[in-house]
C-alpha atoms as a PDB file:
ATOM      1  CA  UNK A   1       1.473   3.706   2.823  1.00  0.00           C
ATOM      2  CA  UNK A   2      -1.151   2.768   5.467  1.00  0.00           C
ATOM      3  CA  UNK A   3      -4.537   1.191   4.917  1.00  0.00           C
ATOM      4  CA  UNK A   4      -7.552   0.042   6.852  1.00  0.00           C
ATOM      5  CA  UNK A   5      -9.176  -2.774   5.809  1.00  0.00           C
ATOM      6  CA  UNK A   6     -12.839  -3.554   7.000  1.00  0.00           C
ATOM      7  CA  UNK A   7     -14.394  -7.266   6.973  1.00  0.00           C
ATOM      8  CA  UNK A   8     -17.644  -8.397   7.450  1.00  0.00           C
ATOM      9  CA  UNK A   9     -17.405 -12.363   7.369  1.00  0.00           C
ATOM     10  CA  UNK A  10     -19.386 -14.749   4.855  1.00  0.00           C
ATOM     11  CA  UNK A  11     -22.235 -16.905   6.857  1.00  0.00           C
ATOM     12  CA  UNK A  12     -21.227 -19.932   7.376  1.00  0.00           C
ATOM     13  CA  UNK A  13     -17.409 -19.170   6.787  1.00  0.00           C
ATOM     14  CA  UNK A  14     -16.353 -18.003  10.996  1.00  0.00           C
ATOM     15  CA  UNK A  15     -13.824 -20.544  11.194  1.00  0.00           C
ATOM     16  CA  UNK A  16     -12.026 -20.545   7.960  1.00  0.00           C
ATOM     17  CA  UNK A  17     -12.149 -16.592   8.769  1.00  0.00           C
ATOM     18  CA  UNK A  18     -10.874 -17.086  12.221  1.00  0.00           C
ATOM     19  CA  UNK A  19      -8.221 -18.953  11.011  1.00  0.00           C
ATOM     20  CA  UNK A  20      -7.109 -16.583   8.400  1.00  0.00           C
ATOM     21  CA  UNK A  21      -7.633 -13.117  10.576  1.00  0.00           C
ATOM     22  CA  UNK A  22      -5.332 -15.077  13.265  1.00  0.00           C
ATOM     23  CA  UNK A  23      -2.517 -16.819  11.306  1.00  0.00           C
ATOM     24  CA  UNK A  24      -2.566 -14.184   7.849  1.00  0.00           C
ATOM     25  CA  UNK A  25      -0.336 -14.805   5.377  1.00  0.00           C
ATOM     26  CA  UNK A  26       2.273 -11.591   4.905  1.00  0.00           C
ATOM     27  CA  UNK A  27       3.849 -10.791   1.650  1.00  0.00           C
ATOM     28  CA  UNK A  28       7.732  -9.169   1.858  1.00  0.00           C
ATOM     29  CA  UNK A  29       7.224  -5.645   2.752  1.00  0.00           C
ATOM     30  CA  UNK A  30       3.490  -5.619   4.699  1.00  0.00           C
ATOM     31  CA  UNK A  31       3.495  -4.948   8.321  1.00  0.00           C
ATOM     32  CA  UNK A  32       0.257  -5.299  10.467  1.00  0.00           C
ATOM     33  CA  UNK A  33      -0.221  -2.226  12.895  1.00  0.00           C
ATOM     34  CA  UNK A  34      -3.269  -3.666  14.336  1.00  0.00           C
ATOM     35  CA  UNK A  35      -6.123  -6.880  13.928  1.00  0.00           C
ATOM     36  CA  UNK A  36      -8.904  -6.370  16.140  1.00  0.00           C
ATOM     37  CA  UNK A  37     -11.980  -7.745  16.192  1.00  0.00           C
ATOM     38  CA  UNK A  38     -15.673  -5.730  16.537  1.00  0.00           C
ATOM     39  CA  UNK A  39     -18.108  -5.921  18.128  1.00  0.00           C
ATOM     40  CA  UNK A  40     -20.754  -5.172  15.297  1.00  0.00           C
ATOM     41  CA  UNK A  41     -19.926  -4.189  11.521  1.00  0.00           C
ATOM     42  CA  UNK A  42     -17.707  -4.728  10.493  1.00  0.00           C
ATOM     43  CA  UNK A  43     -17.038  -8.045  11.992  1.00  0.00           C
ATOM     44  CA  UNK A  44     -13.451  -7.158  12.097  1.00  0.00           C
ATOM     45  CA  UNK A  45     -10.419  -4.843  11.127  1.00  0.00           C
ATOM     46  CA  UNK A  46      -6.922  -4.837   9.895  1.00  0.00           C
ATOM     47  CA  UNK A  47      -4.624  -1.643   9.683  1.00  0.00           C
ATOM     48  CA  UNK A  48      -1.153  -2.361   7.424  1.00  0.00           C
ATOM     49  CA  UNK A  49       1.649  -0.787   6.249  1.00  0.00           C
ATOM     50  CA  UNK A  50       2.196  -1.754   2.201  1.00  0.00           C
ATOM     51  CA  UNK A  51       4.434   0.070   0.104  1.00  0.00           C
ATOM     52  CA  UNK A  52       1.885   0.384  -2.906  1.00  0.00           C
ATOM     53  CA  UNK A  53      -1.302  -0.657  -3.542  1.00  0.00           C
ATOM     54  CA  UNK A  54      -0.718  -3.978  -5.307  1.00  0.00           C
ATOM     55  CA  UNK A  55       1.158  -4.850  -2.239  1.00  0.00           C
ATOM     56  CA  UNK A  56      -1.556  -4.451  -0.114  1.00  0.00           C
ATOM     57  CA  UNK A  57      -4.052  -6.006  -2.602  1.00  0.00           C
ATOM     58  CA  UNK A  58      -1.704  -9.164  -2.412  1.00  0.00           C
ATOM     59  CA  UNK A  59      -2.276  -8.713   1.218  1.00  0.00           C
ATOM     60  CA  UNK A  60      -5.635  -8.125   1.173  1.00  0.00           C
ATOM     61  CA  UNK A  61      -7.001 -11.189  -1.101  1.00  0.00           C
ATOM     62  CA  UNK A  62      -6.411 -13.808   1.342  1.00  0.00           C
ATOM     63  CA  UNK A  63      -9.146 -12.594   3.452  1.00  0.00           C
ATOM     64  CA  UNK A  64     -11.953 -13.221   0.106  1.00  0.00           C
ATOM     65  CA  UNK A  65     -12.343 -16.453   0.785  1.00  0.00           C
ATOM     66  CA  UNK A  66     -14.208 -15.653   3.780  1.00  0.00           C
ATOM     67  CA  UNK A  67     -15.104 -12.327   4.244  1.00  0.00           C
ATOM     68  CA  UNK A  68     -16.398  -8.852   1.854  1.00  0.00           C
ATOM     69  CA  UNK A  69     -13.588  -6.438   2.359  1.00  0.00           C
ATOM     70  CA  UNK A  70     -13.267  -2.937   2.035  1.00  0.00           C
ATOM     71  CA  UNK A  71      -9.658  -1.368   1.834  1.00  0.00           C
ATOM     72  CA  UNK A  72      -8.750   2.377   2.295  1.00  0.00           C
ATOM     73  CA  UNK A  73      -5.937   3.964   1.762  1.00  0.00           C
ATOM     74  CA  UNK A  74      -5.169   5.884   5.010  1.00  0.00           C
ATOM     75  CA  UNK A  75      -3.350   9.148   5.998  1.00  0.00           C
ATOM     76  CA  UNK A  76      -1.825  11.663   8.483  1.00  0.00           C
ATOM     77  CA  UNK A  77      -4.900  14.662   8.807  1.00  0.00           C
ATOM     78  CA  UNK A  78      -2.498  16.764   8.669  1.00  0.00           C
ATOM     79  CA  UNK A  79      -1.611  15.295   4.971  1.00  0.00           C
ATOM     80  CA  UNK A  80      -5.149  15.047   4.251  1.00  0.00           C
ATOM     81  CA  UNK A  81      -6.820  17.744   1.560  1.00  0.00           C
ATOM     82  CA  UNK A  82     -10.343  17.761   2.151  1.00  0.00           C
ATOM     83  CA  UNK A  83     -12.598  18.604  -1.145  1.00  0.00           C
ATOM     84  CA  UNK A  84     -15.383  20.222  -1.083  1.00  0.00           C
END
């Protein structure tokens, strides 16, 4: 499963965040496509592979400490169903 993950850092909290969005901590079975940094917000994103969702929450949690996230599960367009 891939997911995007959005983060808008804490005031105050840059480094710690730095840290973390440079050195994160993987769990078995997450691999990290992409960690880029914007220009903007959010301040920064991450796009995984996790085979479930608690996977990539385990993932994911790391980065509360210092920054709001927002994760979404992500998809091929052709797989995707919009609704209207």
């Amino acid at each position: 499963m891939l997911f995007i993950c959005q983060l808008r850092i804490i005031p105050g909290q840059f480094e710690e965040a730095t840290r973390m969005f440079r050195h994160p901590k993987l769990p078995n079975n997450v691999m990290v496509h992409e960690f880029l940094g914007l220009l903007g917000k959010p301040d920064a994103i991450v796009i995984f592979e996790a085979p479930d969702a608690a996977t990539a929450a385990d993932f994911v949690v790391q980065f509360g400490r210092a920054a709001d996230t927002t994760t979404s599960l992500a998809m091929p367009i052709e797989d995707f169903q919009w609704t209207s």
